[in-house]
Protein backbone atom coordinates (compact mmCIF):
# COMPACT_ATOMS: atom_id res chain seq x y z
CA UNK A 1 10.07 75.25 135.68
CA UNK A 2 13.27 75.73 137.85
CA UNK A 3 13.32 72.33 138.66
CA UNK A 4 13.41 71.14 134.67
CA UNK A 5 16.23 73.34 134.47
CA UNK A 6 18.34 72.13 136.84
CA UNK A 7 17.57 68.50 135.68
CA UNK A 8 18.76 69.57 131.94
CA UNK A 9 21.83 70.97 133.55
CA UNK A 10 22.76 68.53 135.24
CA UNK A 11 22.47 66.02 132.54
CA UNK A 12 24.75 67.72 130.04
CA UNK A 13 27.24 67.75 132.75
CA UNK A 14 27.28 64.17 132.76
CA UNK A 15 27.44 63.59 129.04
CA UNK A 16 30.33 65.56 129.42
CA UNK A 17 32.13 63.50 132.20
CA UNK A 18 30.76 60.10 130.28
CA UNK A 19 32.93 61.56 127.24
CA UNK A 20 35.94 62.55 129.13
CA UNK A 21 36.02 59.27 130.58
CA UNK A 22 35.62 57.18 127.56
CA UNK A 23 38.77 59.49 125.86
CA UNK A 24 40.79 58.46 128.98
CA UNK A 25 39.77 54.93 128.74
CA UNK A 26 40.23 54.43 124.86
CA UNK A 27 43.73 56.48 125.57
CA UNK A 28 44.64 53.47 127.83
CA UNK A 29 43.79 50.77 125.73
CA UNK A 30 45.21 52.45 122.68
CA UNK A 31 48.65 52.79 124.27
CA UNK A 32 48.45 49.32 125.86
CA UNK A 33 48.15 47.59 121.96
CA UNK A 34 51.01 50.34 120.88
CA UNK A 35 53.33 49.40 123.70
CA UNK A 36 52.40 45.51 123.05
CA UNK A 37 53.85 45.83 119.78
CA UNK A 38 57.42 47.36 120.87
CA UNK A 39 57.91 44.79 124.22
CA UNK A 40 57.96 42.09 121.16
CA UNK A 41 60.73 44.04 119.18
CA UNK A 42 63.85 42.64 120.42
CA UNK A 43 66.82 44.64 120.59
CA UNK A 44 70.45 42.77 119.55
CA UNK A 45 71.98 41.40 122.64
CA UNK A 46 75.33 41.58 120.69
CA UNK A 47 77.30 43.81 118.89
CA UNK A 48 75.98 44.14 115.58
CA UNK A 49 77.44 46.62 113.11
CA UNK A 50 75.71 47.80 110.10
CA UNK A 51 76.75 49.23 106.67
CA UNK A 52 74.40 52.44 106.40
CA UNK A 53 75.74 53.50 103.38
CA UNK A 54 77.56 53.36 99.85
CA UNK A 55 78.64 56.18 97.86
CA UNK A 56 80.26 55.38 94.55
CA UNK A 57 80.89 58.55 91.65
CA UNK A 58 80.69 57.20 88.47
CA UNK A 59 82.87 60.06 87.34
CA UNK A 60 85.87 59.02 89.35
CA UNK A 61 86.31 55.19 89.92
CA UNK A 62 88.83 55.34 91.71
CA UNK A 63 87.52 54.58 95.20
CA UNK A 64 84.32 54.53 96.88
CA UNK A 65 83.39 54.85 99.99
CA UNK A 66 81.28 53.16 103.07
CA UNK A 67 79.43 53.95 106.34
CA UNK A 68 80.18 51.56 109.22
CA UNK A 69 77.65 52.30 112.05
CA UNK A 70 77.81 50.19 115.52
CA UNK A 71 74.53 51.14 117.16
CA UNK A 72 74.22 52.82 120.85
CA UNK A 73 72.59 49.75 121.78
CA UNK A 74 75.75 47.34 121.15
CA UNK A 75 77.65 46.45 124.48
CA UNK A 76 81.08 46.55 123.39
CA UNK A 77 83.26 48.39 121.01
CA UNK A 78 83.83 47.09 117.31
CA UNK A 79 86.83 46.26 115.58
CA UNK A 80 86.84 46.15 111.23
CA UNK A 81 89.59 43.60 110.00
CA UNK A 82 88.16 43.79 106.68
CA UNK A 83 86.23 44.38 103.49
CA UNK A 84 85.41 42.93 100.85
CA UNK A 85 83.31 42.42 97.39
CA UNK A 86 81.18 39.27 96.23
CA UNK A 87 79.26 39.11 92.92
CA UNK A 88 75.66 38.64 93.91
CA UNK A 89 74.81 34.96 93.88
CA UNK A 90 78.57 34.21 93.74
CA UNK A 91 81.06 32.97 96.75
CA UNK A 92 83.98 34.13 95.90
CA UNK A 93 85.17 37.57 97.77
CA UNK A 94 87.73 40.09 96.32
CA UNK A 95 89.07 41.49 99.42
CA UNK A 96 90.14 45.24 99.40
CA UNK A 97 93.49 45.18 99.88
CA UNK A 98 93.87 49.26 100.32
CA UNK A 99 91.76 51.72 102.64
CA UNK A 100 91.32 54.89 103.83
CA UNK A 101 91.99 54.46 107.48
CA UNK A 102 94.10 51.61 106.78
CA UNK A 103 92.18 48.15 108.68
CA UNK A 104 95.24 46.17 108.44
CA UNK A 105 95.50 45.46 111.98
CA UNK A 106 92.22 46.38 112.78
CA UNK A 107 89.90 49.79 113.15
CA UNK A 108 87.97 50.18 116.36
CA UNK A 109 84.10 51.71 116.16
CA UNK A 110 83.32 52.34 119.62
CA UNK A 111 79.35 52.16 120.68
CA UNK A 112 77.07 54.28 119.03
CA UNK A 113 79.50 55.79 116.27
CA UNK A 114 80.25 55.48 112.63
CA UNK A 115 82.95 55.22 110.48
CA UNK A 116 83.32 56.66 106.92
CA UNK A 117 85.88 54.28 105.13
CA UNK A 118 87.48 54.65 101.61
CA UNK A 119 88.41 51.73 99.49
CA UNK A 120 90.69 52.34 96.44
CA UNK A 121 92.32 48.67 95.63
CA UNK A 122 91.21 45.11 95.26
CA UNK A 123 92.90 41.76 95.20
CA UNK A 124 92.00 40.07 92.07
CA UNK A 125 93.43 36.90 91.09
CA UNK A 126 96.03 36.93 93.50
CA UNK A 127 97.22 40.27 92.31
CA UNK A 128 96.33 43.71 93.58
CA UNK A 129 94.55 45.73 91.02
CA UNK A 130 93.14 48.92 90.84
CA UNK A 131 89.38 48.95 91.65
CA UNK A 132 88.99 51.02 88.35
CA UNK A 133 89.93 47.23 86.88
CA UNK A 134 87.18 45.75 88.81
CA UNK A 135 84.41 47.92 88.08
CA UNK A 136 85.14 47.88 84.41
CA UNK A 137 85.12 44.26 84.32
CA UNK A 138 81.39 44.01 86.53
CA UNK A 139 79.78 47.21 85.05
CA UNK A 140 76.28 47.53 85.84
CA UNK A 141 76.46 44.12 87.70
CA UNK A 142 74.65 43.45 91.60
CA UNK A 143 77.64 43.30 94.48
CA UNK A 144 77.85 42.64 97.35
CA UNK A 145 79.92 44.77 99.99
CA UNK A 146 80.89 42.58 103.11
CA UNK A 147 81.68 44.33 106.63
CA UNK A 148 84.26 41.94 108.67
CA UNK A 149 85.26 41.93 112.61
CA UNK A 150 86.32 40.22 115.23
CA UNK A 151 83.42 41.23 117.62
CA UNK A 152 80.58 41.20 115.60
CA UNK A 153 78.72 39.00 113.00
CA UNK A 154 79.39 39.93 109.34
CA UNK A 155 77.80 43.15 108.06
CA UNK A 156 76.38 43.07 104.18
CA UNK A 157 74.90 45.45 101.35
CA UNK A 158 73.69 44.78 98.55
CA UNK A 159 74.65 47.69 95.53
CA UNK A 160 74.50 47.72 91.88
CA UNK A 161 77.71 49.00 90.29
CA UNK A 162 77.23 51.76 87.38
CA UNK A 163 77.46 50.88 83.89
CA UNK A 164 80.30 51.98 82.16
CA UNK A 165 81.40 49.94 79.65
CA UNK A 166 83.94 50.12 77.06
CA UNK A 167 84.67 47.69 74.20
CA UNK A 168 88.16 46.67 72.78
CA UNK A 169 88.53 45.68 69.03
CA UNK A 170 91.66 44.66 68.01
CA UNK A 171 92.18 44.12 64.53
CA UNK A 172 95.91 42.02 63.69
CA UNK A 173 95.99 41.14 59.63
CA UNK A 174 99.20 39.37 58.34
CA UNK A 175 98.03 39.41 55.23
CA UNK A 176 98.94 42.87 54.76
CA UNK A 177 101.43 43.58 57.73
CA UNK A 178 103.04 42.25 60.75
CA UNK A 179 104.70 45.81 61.75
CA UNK A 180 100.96 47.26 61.88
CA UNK A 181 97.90 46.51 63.68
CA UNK A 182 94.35 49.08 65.02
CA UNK A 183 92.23 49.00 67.62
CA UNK A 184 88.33 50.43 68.03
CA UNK A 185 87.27 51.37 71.09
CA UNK A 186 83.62 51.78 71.51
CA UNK A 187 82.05 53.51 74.81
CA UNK A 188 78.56 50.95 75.20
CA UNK A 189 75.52 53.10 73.81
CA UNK A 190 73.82 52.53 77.42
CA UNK A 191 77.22 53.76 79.50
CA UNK A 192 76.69 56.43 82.23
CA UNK A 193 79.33 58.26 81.12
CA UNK A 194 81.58 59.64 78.21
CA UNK A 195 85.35 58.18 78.83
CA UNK A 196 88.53 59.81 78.36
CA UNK A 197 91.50 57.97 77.09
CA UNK A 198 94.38 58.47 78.45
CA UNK A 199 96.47 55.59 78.23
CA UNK A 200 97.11 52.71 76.19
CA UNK A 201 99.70 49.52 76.52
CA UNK A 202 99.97 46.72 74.35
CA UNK A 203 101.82 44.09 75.88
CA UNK A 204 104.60 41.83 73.87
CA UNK A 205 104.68 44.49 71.16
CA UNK A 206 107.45 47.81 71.12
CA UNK A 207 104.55 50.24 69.97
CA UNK A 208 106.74 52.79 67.94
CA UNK A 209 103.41 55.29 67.28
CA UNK A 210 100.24 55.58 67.71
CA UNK A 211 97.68 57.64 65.46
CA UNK A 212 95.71 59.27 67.36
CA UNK A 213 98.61 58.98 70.42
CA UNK A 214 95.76 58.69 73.51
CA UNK A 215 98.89 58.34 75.55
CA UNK A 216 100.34 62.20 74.46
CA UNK A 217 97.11 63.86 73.60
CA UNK A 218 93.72 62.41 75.95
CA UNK A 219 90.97 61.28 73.55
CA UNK A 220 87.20 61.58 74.47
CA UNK A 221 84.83 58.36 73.30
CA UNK A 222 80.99 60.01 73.85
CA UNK A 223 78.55 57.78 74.68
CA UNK A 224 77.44 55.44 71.86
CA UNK A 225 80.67 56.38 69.72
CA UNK A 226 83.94 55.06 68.66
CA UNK A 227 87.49 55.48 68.26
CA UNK A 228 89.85 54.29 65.77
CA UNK A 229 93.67 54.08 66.64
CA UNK A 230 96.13 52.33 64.04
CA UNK A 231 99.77 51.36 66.05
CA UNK A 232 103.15 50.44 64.05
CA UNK A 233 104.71 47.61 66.39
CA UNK A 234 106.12 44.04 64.77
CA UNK A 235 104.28 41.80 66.17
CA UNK A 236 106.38 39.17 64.04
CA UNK A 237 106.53 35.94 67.09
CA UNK A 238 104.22 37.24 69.24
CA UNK A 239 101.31 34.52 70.47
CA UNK A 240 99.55 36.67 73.14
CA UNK A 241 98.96 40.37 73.71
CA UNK A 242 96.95 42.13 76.66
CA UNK A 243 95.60 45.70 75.55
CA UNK A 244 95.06 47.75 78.63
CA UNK A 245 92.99 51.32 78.34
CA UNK A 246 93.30 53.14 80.99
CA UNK A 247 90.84 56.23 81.50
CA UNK A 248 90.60 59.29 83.36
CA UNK A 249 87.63 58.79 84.94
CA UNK A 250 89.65 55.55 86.72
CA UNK A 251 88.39 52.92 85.00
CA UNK A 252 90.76 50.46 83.50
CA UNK A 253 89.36 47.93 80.67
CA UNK A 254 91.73 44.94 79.36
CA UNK A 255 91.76 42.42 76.69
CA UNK A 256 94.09 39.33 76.07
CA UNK A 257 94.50 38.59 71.95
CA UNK A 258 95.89 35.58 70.67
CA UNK A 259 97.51 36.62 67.67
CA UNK A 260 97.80 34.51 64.06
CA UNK A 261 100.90 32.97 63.96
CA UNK A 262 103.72 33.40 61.05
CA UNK A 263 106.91 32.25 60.91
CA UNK A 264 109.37 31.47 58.51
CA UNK A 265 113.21 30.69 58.09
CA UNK A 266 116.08 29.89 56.29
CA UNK A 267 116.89 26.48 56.36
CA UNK A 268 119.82 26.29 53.79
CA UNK A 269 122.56 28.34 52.17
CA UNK A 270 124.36 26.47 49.37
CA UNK A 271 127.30 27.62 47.45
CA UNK A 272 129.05 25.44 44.51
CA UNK A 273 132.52 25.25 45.27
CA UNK A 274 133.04 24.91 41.02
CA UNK A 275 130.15 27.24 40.34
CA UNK A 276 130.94 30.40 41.48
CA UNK A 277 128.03 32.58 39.43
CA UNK A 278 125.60 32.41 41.77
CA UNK A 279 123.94 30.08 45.37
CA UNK A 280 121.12 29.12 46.42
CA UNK A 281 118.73 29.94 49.26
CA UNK A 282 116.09 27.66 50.76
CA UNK A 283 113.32 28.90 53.31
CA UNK A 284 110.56 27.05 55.00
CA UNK A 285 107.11 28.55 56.30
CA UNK A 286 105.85 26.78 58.96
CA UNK A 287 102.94 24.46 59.69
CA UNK A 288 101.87 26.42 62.17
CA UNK A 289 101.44 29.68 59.71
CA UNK A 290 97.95 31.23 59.56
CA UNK A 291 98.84 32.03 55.70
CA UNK A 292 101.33 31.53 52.41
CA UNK A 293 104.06 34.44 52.48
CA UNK A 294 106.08 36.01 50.06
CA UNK A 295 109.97 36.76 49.94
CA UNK A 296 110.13 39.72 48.24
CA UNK A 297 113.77 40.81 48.82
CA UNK A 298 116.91 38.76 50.43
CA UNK A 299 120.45 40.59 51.61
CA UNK A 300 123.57 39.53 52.11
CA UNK A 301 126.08 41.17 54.55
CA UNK A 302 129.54 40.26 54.03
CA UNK A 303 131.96 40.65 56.62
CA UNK A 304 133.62 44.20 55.72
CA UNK A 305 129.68 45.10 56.35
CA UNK A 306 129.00 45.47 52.37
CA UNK A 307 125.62 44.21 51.48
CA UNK A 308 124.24 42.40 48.28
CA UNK A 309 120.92 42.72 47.83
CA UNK A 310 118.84 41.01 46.23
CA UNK A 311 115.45 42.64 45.52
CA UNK A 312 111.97 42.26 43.16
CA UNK A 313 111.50 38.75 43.98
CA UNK A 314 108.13 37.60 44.46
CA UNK A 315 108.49 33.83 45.65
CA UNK A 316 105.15 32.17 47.37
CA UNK A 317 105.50 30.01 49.80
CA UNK A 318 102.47 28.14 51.73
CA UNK A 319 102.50 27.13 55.42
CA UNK A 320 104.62 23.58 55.56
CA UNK A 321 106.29 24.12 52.75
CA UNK A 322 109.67 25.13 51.52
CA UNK A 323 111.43 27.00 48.07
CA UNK A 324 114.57 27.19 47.05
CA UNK A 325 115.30 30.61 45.02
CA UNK A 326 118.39 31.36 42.82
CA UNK A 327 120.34 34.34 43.25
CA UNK A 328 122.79 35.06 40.84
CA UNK A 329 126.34 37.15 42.23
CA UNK A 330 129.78 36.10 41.59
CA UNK A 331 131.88 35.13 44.79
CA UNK A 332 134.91 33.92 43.46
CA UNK A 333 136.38 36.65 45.43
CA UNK A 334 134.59 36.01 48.51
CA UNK A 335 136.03 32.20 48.90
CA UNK A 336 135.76 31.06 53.01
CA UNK A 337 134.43 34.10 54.58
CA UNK A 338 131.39 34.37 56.48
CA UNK A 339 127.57 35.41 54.90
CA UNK A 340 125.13 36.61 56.67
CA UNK A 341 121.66 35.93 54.90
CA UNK A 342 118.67 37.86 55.89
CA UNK A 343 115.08 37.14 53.66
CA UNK A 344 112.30 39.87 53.79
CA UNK A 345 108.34 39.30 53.16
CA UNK A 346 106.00 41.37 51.75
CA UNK A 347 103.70 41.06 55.04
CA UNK A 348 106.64 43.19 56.81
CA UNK A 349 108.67 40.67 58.89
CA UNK A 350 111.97 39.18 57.67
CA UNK A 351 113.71 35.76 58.53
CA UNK A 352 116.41 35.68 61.28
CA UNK A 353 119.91 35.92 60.11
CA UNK A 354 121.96 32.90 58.71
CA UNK A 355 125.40 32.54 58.81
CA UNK A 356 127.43 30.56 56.45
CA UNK A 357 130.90 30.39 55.10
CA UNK A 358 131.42 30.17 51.23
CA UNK A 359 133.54 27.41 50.19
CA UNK A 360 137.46 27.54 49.73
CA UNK A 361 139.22 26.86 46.29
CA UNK A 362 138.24 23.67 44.83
């Protein structure tokens, strides 16, 4: 009986040693296959920097910024020359033409740090713009940021920019006025954000007021909404206008407008030398005139700075063609001095001045 007990002793002690060992073999062969996989991952034998992060507000476009890490595994030192922006599926770059350190002439990374690096301005076109410009004109569109240097190959991320978009509606009507024009803005009903006006410019065109003045007074568009803004201007000869809004938020949104055309003169000033009662003046509207105007008054400045004028007249005339209109003043007095001839439309623009000398005594 002794003896069985022994025997059962003895055989749960080796159960137990049989189990020990089989953890302590399994342990090998499970860290041999885990090690396996890691001798096949091969580490960079160059300098390779990486971008490890973007950070855009949507509130302030402004700027944004990027992380630049060169990883404790590169051999040397890095040095940034530059950054720039790509349209996804596009070649063209927009380099950034102003940063926060400044990479003109190069910013060094040594191994194993980062770099934190603003960018505020982009060239565009040849020009440098704001990047507020830019991200107006890509809203919600895939980039691509681009890392450059000198010591390692070129660093990319892929981002998606915000959308914030805001629509310009310009609205130019000769029929009614060439000293008045509006614009509706509308903030996109999808846009991240509301936008604050703050600034408007209309190139080509004096603006003398604006109702409501954005550029005195800041004007919030909500999401979805709109904003109607009439201008007094002449835009009498003007074939192309940019309108540039410029928001507080940073982002700038622009739109060229080529604009009807009107334009009419005076193409002859006749006085009879034997008829003194009255002359005649003849004015063309051009062929290139998106409608028929109407001369509703014409004044005459005489050289002591007197005036004559010559008002209720309601004379159509179409584009490439020409009428002749009576006016009916005697200037028997007024024999060889100058005239200065001015005709006025109804659509708010008036010819340019015409100078003539009345005839002397028969």
């Amino acid at each position: 009986m002794h003896m069985h007990s022994d025997l059962k002793g003895l055989s749960t002690l080796m159960v137990i040693l049989l189990i020990i060992i089989a953890v302590i073999i399994g342990g090998i062969i499970s860290y041999a296959f885990t090690i396996a996989a890691y001798v096949n991952v091969k580490v960079p034998e160059g300098t390779t920097l990486v971008i490890t992060g973007f950070y855009f507000d949507k509130e302030n476009a402004t700027s944004f910024k990027i992380s630049v890490l060169n990883p404790s595994y590169s051999p040397t030192e890095a040095t940034i020359y530059g950054v720039a922006l790509s349209l996804k599926g596009e070649n063209q770059l927009f380099y950034i033409a102003k940063t926060e350190p400044p990479i003109e002439n190069g910013v060094v990374i040594p191994s194993g740090e980062s770099l934190n690096i603003t960018c505020s301005e982009i060239i565009k076109d040849d020009t440098t713009v704001p990047l507020g410009e830019f991200v107006g004109e890509f809203a919600g569109k895939d980039i691509i940021v681009h890392i450059f240097s000198s010591d390692s190959s070129a660093s990319n991320l892929e981002i998606t920019l915000p959308f914030v978009k805001l629509y310009i509606f310009p609205t130019f009507i000769p029929e009614v006025s060439l000293k008045k024009f509006n614009i509706t803005l509308v903030n996109d009903a999808i846009s991240a954000i509301n936008l604050t006006i703050k600034k408007i410019t209309v190139s080509n065109i004096a603006v003398g007021e604006m109702t409501p003045d954005a550029n005195v007074q800041p004007v919030t568009i909500t999401i979805g909404k709109s904003l109607h803004i009439n201008f007094n201007g002449s835009w009498q000869g003007v074939e192309k206008t940019i309108i540039t809004v410029f928001t507080e938020q940073g982002y700038i949104f622009s739109r060229e407008v080529y604009l009807p055309r009107v334009y009419a003169e005076i193409t002859d000033v006749s006085f009879n030398e034997s008829d003194t009662g009255h002359f005649n003046v003849t004015i063309f509207n051009s062929a290139e005139s998106a409608i028929p105007v109407t001369v509703n008054k014409i004044v005459c400045t005489l050289e002591n700075g007197t005036t004559c004028t010559f008002s209720d007249l309601s004379v159509s005339i179409s584009p490439n063609s020409e009428e002749t209109i009576t006016l009916y003043w005697n200037w028997e007095g007024y024999r060889g001095k100058e005239v200065e001839v001015i005709a006025y439309f109804a659509q708010d623009f008036e010819t340019e001045p015409y100078t003539i000398t009345t005839p002397t005594a028969p």
